[in-house]
C-alpha atoms as a PDB file:
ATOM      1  CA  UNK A   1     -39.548 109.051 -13.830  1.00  0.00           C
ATOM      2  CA  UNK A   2     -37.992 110.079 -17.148  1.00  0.00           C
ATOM      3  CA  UNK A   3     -36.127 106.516 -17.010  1.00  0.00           C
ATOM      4  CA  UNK A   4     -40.028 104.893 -17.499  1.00  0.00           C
ATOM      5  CA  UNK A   5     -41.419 106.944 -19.599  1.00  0.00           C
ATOM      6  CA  UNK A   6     -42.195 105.685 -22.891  1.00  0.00           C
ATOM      7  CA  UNK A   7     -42.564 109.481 -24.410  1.00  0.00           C
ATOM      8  CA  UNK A   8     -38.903 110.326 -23.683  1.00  0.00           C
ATOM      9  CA  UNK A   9     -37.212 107.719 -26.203  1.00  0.00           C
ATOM     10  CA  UNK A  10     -35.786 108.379 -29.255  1.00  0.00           C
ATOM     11  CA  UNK A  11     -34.991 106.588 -31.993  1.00  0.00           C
ATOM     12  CA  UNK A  12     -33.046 104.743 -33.694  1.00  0.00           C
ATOM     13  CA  UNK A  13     -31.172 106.222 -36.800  1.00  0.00           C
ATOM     14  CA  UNK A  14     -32.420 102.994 -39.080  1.00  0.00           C
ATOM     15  CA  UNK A  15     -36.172 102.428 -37.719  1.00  0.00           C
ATOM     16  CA  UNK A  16     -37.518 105.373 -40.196  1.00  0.00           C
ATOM     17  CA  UNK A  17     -35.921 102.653 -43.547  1.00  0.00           C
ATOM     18  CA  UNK A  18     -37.894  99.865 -41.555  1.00  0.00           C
ATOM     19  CA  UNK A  19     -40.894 101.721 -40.979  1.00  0.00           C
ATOM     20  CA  UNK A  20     -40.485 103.174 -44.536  1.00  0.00           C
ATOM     21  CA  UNK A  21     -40.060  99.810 -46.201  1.00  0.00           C
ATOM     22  CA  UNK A  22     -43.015  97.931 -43.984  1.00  0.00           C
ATOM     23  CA  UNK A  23     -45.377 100.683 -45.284  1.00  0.00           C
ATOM     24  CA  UNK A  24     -44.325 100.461 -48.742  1.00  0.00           C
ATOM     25  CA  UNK A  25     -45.509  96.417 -48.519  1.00  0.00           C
ATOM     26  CA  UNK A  26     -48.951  97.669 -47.903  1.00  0.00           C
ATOM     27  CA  UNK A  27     -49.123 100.782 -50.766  1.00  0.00           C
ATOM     28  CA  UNK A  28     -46.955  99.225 -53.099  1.00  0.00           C
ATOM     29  CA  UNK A  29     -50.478  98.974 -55.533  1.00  0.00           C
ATOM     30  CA  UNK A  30     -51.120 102.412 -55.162  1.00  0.00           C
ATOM     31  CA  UNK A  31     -47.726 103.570 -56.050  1.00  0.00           C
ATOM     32  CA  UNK A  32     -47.510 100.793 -59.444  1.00  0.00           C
ATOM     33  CA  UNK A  33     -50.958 102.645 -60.643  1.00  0.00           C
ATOM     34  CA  UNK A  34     -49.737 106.294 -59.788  1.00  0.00           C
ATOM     35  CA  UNK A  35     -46.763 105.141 -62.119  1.00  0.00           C
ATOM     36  CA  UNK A  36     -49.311 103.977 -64.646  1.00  0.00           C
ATOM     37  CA  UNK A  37     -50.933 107.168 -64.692  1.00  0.00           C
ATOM     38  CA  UNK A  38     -48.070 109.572 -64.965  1.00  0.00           C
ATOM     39  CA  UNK A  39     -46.168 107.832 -68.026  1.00  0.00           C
ATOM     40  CA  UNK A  40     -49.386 108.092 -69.844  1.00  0.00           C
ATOM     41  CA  UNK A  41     -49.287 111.003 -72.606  1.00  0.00           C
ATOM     42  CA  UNK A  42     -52.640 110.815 -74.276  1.00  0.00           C
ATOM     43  CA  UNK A  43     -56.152 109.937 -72.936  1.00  0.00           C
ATOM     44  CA  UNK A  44     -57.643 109.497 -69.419  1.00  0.00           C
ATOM     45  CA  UNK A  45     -58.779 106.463 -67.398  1.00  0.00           C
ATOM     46  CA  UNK A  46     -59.933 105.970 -63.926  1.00  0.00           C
ATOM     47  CA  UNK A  47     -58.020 104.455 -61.381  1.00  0.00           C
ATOM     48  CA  UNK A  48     -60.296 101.728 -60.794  1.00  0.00           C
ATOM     49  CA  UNK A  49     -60.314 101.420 -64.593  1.00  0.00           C
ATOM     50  CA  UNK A  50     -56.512 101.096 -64.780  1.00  0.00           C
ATOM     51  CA  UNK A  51     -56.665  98.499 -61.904  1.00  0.00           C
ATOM     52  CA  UNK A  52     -59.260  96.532 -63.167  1.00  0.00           C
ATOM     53  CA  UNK A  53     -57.487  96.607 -66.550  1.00  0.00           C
ATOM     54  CA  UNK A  54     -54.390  95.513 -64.567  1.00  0.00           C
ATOM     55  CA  UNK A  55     -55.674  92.762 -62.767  1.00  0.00           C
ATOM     56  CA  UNK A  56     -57.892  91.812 -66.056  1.00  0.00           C
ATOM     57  CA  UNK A  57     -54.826  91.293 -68.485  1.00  0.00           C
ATOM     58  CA  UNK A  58     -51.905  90.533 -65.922  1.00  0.00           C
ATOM     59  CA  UNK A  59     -53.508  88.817 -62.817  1.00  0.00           C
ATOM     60  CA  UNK A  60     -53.386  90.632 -59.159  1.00  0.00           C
ATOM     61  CA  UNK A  61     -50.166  89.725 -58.463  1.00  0.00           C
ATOM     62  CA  UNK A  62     -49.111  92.292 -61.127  1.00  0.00           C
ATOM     63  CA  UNK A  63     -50.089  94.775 -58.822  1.00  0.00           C
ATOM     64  CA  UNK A  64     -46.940  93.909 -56.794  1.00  0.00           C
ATOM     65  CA  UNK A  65     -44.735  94.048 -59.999  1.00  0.00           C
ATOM     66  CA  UNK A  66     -41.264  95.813 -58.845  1.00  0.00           C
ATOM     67  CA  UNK A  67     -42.102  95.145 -55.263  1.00  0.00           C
ATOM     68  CA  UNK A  68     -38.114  94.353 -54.929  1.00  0.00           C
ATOM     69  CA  UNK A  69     -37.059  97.961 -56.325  1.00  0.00           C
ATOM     70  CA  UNK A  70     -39.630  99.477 -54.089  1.00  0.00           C
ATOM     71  CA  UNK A  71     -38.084  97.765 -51.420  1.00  0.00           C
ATOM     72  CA  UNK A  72     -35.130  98.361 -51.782  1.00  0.00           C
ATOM     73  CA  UNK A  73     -35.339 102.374 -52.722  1.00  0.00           C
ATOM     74  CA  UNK A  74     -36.833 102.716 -49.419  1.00  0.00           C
ATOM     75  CA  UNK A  75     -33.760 100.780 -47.941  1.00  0.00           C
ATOM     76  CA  UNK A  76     -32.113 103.554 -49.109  1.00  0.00           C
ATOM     77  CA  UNK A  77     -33.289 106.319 -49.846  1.00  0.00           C
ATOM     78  CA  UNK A  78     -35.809 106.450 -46.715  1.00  0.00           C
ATOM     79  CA  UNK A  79     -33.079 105.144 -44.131  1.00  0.00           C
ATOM     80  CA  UNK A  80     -30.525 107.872 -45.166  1.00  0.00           C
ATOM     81  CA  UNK A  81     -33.203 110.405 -45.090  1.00  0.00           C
ATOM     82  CA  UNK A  82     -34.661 109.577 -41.719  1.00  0.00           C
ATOM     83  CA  UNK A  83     -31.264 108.406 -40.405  1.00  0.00           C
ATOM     84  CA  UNK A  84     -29.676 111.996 -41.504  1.00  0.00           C
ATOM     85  CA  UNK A  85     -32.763 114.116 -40.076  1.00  0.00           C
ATOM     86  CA  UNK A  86     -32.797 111.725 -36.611  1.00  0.00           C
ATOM     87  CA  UNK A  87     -29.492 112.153 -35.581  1.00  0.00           C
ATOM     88  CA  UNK A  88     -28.998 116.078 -36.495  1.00  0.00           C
ATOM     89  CA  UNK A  89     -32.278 116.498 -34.623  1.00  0.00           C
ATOM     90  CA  UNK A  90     -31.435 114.578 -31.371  1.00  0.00           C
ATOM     91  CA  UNK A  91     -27.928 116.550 -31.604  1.00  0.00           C
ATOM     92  CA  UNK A  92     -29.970 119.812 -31.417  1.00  0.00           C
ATOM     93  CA  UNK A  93     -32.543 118.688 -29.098  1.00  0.00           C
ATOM     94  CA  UNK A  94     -32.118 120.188 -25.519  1.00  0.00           C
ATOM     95  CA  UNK A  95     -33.726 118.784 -22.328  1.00  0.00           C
ATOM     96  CA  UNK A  96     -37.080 120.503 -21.911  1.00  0.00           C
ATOM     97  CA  UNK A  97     -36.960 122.160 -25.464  1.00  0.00           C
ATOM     98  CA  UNK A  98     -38.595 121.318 -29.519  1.00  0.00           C
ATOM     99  CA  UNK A  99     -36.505 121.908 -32.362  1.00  0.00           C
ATOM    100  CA  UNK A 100     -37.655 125.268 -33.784  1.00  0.00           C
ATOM    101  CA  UNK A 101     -39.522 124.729 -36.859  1.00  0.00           C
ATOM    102  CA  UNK A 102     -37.231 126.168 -39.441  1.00  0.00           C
ATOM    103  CA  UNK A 103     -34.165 123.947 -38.237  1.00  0.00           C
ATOM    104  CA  UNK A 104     -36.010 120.753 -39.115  1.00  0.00           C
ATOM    105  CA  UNK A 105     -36.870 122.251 -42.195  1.00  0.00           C
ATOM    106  CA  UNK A 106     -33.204 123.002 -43.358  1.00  0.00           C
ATOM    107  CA  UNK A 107     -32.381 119.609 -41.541  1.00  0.00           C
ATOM    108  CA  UNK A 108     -34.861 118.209 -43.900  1.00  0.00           C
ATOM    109  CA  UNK A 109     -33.558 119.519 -47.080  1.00  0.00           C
ATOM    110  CA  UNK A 110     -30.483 118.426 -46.558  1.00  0.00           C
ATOM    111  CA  UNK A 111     -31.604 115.134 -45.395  1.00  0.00           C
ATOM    112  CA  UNK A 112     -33.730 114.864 -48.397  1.00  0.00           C
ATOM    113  CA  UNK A 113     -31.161 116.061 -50.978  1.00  0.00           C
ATOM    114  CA  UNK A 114     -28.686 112.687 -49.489  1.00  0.00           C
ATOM    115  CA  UNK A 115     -31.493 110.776 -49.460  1.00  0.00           C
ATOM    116  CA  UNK A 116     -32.852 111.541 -53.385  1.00  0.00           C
ATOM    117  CA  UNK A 117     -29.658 111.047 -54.690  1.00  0.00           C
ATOM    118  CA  UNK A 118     -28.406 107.748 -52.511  1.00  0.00           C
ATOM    119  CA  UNK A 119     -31.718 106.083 -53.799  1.00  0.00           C
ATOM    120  CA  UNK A 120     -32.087 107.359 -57.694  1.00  0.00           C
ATOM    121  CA  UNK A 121     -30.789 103.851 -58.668  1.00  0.00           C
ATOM    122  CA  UNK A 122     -33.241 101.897 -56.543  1.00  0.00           C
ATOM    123  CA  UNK A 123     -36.261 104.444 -57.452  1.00  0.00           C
ATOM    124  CA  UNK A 124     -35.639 103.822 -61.535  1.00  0.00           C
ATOM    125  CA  UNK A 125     -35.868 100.612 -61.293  1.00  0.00           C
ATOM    126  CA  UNK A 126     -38.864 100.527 -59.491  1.00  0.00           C
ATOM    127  CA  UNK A 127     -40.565 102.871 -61.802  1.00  0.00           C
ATOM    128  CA  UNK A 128     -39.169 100.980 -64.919  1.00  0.00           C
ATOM    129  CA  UNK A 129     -40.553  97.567 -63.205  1.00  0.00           C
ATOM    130  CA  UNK A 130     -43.726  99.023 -62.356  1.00  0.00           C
ATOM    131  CA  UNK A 131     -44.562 100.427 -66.063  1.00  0.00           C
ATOM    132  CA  UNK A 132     -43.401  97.253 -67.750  1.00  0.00           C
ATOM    133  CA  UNK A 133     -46.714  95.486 -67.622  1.00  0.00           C
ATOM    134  CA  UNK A 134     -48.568  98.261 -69.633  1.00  0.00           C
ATOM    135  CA  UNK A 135     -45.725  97.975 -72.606  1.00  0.00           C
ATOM    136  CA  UNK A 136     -46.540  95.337 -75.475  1.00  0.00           C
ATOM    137  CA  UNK A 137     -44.474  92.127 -74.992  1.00  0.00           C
ATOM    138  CA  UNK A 138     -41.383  92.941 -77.294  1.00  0.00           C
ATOM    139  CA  UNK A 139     -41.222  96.326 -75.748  1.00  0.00           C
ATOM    140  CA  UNK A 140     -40.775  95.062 -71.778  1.00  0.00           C
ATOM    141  CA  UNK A 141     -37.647  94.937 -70.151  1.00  0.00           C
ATOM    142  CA  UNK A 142     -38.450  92.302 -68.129  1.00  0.00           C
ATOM    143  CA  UNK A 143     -35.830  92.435 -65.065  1.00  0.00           C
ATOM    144  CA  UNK A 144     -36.459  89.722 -63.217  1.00  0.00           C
ATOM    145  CA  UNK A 145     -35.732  91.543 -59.602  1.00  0.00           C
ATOM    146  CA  UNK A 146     -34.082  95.062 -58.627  1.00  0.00           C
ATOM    147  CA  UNK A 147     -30.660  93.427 -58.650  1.00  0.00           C
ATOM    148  CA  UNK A 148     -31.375  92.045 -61.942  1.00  0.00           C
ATOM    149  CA  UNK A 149     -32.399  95.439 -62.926  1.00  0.00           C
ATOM    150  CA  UNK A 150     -29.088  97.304 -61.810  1.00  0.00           C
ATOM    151  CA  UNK A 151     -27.086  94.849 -63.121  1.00  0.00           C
ATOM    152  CA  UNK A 152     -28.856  95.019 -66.718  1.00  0.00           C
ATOM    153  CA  UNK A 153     -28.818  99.027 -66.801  1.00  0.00           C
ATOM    154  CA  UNK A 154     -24.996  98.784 -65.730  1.00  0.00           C
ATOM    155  CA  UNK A 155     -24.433  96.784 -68.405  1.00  0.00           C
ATOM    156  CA  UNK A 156     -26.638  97.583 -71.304  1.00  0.00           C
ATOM    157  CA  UNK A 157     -27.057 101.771 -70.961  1.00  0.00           C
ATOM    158  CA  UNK A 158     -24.175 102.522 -68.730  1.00  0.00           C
ATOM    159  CA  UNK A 159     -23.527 103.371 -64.739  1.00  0.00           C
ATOM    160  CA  UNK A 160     -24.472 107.140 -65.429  1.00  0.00           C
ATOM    161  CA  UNK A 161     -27.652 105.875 -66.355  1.00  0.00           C
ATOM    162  CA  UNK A 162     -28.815 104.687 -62.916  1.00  0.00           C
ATOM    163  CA  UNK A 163     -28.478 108.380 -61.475  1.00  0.00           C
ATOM    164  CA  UNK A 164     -30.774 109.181 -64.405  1.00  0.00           C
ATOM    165  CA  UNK A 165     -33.506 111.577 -62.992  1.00  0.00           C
ATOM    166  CA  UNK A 166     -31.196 112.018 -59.736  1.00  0.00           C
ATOM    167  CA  UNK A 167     -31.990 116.133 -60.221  1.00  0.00           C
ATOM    168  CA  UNK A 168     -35.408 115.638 -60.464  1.00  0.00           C
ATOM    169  CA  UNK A 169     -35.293 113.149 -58.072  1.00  0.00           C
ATOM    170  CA  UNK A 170     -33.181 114.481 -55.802  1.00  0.00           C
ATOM    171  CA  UNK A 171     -35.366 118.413 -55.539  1.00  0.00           C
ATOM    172  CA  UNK A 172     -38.694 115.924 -55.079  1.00  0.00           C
ATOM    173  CA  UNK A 173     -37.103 114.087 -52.129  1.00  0.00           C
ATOM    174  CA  UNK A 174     -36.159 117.798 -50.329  1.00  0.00           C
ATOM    175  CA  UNK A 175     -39.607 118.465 -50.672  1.00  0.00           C
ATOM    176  CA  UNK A 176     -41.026 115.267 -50.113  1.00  0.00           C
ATOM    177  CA  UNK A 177     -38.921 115.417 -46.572  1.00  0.00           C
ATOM    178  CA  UNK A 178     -39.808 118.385 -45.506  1.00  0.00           C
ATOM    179  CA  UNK A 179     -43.430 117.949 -45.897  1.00  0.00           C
ATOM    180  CA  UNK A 180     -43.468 114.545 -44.194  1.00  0.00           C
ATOM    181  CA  UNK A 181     -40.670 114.980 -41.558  1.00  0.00           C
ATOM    182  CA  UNK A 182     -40.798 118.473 -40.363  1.00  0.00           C
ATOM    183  CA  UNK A 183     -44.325 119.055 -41.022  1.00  0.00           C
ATOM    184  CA  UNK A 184     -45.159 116.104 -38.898  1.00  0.00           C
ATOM    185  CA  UNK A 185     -42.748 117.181 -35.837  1.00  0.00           C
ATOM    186  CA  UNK A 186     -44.263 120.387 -36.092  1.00  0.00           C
ATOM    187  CA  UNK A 187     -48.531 119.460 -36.216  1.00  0.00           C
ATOM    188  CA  UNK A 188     -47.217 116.254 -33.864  1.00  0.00           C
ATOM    189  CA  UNK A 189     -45.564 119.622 -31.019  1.00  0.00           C
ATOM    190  CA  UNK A 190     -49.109 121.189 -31.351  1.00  0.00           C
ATOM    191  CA  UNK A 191     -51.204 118.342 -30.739  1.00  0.00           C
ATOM    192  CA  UNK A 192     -48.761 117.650 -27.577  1.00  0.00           C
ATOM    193  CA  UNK A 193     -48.610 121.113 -26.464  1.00  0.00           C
ATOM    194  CA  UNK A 194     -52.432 121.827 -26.692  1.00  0.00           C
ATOM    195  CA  UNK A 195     -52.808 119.273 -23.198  1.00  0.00           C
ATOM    196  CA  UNK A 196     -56.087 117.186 -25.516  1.00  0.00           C
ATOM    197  CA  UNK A 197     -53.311 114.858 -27.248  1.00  0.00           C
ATOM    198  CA  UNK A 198     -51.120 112.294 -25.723  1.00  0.00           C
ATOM    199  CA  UNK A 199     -48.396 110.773 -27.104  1.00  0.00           C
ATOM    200  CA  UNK A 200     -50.234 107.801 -28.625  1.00  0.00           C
ATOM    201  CA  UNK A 201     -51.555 106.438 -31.724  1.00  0.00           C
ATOM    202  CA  UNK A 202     -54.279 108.744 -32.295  1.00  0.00           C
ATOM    203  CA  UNK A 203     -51.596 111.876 -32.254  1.00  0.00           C
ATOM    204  CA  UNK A 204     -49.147 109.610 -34.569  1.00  0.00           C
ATOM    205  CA  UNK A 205     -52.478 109.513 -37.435  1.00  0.00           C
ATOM    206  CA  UNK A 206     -53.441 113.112 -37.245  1.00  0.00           C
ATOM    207  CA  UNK A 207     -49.697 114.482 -37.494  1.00  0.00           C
ATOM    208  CA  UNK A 208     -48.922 111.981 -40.377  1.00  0.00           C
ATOM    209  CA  UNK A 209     -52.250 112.683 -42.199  1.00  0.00           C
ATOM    210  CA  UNK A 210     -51.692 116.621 -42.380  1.00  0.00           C
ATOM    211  CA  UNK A 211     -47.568 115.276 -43.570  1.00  0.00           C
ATOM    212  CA  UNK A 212     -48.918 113.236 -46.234  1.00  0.00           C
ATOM    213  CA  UNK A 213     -50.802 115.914 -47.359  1.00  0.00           C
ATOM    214  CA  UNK A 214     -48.457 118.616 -47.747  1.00  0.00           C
ATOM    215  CA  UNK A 215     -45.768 116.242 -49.131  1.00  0.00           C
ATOM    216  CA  UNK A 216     -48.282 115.322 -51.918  1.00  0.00           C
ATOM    217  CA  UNK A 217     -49.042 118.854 -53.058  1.00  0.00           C
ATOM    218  CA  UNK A 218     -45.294 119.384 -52.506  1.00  0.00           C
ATOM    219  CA  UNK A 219     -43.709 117.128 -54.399  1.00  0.00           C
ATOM    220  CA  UNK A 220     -46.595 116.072 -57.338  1.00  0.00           C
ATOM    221  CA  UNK A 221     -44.719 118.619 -60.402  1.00  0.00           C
ATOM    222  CA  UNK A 222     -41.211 116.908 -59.930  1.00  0.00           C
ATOM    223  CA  UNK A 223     -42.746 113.386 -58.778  1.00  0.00           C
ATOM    224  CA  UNK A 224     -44.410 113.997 -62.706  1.00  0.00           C
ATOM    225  CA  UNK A 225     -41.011 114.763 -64.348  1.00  0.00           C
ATOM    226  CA  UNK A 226     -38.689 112.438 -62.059  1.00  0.00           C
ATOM    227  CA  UNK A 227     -41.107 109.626 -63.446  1.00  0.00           C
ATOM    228  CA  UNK A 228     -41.067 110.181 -66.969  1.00  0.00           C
ATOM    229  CA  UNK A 229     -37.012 111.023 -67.246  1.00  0.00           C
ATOM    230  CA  UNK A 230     -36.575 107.668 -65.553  1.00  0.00           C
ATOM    231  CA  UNK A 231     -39.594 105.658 -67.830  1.00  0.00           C
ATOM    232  CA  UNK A 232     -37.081 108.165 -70.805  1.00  0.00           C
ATOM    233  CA  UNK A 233     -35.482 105.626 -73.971  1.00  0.00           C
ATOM    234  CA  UNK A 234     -31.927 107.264 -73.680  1.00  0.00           C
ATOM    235  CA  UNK A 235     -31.585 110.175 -75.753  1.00  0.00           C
ATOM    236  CA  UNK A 236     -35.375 110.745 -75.656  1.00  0.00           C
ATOM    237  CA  UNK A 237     -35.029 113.984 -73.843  1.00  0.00           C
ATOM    238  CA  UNK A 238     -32.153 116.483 -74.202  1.00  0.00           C
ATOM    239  CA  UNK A 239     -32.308 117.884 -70.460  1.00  0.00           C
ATOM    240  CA  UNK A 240     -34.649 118.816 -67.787  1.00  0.00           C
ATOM    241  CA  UNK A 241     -36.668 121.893 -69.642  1.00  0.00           C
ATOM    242  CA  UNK A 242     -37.071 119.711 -72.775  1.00  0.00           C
ATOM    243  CA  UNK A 243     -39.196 117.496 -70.345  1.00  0.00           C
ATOM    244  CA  UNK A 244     -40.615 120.407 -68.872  1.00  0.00           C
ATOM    245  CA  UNK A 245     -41.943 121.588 -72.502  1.00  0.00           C
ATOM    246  CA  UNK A 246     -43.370 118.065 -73.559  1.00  0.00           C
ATOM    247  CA  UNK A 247     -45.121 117.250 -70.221  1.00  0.00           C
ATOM    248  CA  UNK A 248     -46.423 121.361 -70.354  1.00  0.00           C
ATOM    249  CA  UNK A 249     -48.407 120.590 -73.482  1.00  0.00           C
ATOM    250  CA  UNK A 250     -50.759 118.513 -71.361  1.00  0.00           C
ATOM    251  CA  UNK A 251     -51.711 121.960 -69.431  1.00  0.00           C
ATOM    252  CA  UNK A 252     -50.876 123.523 -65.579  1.00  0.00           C
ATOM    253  CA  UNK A 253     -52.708 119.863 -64.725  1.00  0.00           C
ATOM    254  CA  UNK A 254     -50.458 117.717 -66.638  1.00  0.00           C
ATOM    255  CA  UNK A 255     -47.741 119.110 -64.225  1.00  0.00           C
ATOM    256  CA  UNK A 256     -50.567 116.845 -61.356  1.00  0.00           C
ATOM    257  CA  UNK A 257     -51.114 113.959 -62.907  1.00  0.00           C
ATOM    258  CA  UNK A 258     -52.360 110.500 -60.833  1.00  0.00           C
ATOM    259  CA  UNK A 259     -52.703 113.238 -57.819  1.00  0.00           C
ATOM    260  CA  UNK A 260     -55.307 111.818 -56.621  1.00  0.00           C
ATOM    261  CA  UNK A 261     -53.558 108.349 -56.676  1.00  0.00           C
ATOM    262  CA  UNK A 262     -50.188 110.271 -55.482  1.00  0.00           C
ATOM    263  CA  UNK A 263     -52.764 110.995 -52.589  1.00  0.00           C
ATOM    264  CA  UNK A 264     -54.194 107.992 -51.649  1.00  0.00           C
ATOM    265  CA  UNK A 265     -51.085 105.899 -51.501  1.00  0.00           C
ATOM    266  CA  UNK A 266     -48.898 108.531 -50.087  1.00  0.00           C
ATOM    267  CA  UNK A 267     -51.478 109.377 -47.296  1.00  0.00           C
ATOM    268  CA  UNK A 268     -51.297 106.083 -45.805  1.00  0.00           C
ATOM    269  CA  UNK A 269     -47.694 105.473 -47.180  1.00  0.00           C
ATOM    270  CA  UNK A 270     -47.044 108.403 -44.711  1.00  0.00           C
ATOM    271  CA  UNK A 271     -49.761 107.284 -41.802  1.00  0.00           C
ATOM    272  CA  UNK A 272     -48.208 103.625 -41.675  1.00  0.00           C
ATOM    273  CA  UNK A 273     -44.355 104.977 -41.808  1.00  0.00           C
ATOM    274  CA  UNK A 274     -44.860 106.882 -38.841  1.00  0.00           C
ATOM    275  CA  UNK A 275     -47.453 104.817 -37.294  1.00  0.00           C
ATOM    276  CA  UNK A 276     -44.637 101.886 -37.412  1.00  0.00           C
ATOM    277  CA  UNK A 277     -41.872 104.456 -36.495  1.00  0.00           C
ATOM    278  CA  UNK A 278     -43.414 105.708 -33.790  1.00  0.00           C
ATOM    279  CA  UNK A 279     -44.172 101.615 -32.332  1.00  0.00           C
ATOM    280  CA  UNK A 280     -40.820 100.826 -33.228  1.00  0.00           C
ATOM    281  CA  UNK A 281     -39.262 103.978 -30.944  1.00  0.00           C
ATOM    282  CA  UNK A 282     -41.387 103.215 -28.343  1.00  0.00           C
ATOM    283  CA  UNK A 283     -40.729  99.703 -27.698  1.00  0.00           C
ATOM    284  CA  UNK A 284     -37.210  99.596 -28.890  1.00  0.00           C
ATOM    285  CA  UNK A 285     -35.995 103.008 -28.882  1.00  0.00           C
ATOM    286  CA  UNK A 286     -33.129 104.148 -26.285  1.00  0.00           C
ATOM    287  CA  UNK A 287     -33.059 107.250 -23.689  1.00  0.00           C
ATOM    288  CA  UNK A 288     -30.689 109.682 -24.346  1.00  0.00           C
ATOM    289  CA  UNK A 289     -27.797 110.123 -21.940  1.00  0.00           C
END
């Protein structure tokens, strides 16, 4: 019966911030050295260079410097975008029927666009904590928390200058949605619908592997330029295509840098989010009247 079956539950419109935020605990390292690596104009160094380096000069717990902001962006910007994308799905699901694939898409855009811009705030901040312990001493900004941080911006640069980024920020997070949420409804459909997948854990990994994936390749460009207009001094850059030009002199590759650490913590940034998702609509999720 449809009344005990697990499969048939949906979820709730907040479990994709929990699941969001519980994954970005166990990344949060990953994301603080991808930071590293994108703010960085001249030279190259490994990422187990840079974390060594890190953990060398600051101590390991440095490695969880801005772990509030991060927190709290996916609080945000994660629960509006899941929250958005759950409901208008379930409100176009029929019984016995999948979304077609470019509905979620659109429903991801515009799930994305909300969610960008509702967590721009939360997102500098993190990126501004997370850089901080690679400036010299008189240069760091030294917000104790994200609350701290908002407060201080507010106060010392203006309100505007919390949404700074937000464009940037907010065409990454359309991307970043549609490659994580519809891409993983859609690979998640044709594991199901190919009768060798279930709708258990090892389904959950392969659909949010290939997600991760795309959203990485997706979303690297503008996750480049969202992070250095945020890291900006104001004034530093007169728009969007100044950045453009000064990032451009690195080369087509500077548009990709700390890829390959965009990779590794977004891959399991994306695994653990869905992995927790999925748990959390399973065992708490509702059935749908």
């Amino acid at each position: 019966m449809a009344a005990n079956d697990k499969s048939k539950k949906f979820s709730r419109w907040y479990f994709g911030g929990i699941g969001s935020a519980g994954a970005a605990c166990c990344t949060h390292p990953l994301d603080l050295l991808k930071v590293h690596l994108q703010t960085q104009q001249e030279g190259k160094i490994s990422v187990s260079r840079l974390a060594m380096k890190i953990i060398r000069e600051q101590g390991v717990f440095s490695l969880y410097t801005g772990i509030s902001a991060s927190l709290c962006r996916q609080l945000s910007y994660s629960t509006v975008r899941f929250g958005i994308y759950e409901v208008g799905k379930q409100a176009m699901t029929k019984p016995g029927e999948n979304v077609p694939f470019y509905k979620t898409v659109l429903l991801a855009s515009a799930a994305g666009a909300a969610g960008g811009f509702v967590g721009t705030p939360a997102d500098m901040i993190n990126v501004r904590m997370q850089n901080d312990v690679k400036l010299p001493l008189e240069s760091r900004r030294n917000y104790k928390h994200a609350v701290d941080g908002f407060i201080r911006v507010w106060r010392e640069e203006g309100f505007t200058r919390l949404f700074s980024g937000a464009s940037t920020a907010t065409m990454r997070a359309v991307l970043m949605t549609v490659g994580q949420l519809s891409f993983y409804d859609q690979v998640k459909q044709l594991l199901l619908s190919s009768g060798y997948f279930g709708d258990n854990s090892t389904t959950h990994f392969l659909s949010s592997l290939t997600a991760g994936a795309v959203a990485t390749t997706l979303t690297q460009p503008l996750d480049v330029l969202k992070t250095r207009a945020m890291n900006a001094k104001p004034g530093e850059f007169s728009g969007t295509l100044d950045l453009v030009r000064y990032t451009a002199k690195l080369g087509p590759m500077g548009f990709f840098k700390g890829y390959v650490p965009a990779f590794v913590r977004l891959a399991p940034q994306t695994i653990l989010t869905f992995v927790f998702l999925e748990q959390l609509r399973l065992n708490f999720g509702y059935y749908k009247a």
